[in-house]
C-alpha atoms as a PDB file:
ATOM      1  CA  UNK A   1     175.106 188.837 -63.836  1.00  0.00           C
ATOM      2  CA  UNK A   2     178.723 187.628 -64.397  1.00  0.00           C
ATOM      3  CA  UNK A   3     178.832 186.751 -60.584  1.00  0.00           C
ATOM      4  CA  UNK A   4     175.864 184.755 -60.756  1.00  0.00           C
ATOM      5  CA  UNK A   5     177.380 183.154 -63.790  1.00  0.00           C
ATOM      6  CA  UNK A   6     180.443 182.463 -62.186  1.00  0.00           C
ATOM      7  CA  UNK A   7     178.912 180.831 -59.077  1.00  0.00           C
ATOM      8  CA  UNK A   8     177.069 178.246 -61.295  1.00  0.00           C
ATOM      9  CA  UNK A   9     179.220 174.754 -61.945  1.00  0.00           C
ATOM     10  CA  UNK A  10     178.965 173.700 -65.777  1.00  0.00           C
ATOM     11  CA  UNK A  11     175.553 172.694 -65.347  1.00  0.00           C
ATOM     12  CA  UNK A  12     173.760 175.572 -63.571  1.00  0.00           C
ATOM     13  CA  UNK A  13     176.050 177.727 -66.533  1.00  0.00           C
ATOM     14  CA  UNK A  14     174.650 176.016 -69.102  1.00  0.00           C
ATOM     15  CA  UNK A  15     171.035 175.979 -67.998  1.00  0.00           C
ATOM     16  CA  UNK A  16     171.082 179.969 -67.139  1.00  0.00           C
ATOM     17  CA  UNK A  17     172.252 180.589 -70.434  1.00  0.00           C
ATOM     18  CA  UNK A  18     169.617 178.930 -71.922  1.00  0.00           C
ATOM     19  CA  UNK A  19     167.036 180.086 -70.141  1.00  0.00           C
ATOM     20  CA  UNK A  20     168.292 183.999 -70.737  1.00  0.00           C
ATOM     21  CA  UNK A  21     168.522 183.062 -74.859  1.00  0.00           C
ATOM     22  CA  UNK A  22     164.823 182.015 -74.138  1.00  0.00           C
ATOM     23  CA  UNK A  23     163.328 185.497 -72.312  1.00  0.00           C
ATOM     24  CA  UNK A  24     165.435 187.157 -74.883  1.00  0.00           C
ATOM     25  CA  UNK A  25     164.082 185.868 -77.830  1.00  0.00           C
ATOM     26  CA  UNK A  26     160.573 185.893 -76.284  1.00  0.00           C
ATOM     27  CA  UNK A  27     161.019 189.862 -76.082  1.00  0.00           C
ATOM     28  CA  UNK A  28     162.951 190.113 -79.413  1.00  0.00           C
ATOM     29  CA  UNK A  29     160.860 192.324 -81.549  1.00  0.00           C
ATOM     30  CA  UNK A  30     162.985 191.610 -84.864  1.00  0.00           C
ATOM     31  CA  UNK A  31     162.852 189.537 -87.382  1.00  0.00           C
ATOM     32  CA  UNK A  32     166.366 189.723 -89.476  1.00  0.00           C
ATOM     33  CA  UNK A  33     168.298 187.749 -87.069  1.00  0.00           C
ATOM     34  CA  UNK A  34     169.300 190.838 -84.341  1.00  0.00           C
ATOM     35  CA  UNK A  35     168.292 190.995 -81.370  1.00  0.00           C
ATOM     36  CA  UNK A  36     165.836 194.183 -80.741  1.00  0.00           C
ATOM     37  CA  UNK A  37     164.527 194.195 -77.097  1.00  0.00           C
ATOM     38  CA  UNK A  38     162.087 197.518 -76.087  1.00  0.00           C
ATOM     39  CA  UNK A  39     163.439 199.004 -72.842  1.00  0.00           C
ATOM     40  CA  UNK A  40     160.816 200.666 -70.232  1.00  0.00           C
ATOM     41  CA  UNK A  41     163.821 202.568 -68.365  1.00  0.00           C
ATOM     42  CA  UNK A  42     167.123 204.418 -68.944  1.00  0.00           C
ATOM     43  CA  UNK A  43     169.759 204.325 -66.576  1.00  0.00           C
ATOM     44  CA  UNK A  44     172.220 206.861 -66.742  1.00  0.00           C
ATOM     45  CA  UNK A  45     175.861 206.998 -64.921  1.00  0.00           C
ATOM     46  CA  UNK A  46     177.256 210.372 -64.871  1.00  0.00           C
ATOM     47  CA  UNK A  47     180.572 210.768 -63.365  1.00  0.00           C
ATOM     48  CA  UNK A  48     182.172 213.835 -62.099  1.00  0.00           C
ATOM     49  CA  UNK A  49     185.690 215.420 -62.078  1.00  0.00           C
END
């Protein structure tokens, strides 16, 4: 996501941003002012040493 961001001039920045605040708040399941989004997966990273 960042590199996406990053390829974007001001514009394209601007307009991604907007449009992410959008699908979040269409999935936001809260109503005090969080943000509360329902997940269908977990991804898990495990490392080993």
């Amino acid at each position: 996501m960042i590199k996406a961001f990053e390829a974007l001039d001001d514009a394209g920045q601007e307009a991604l941003a907007r449009d992410l605040e959008e699908v979040f708040e269409s999935w936001n399941t809260s109503d005090d002012g969080t943000l509360v989004v329902t997940g269908e997966h977990l991804e898990v990273v495990a490392v080993r040493r």
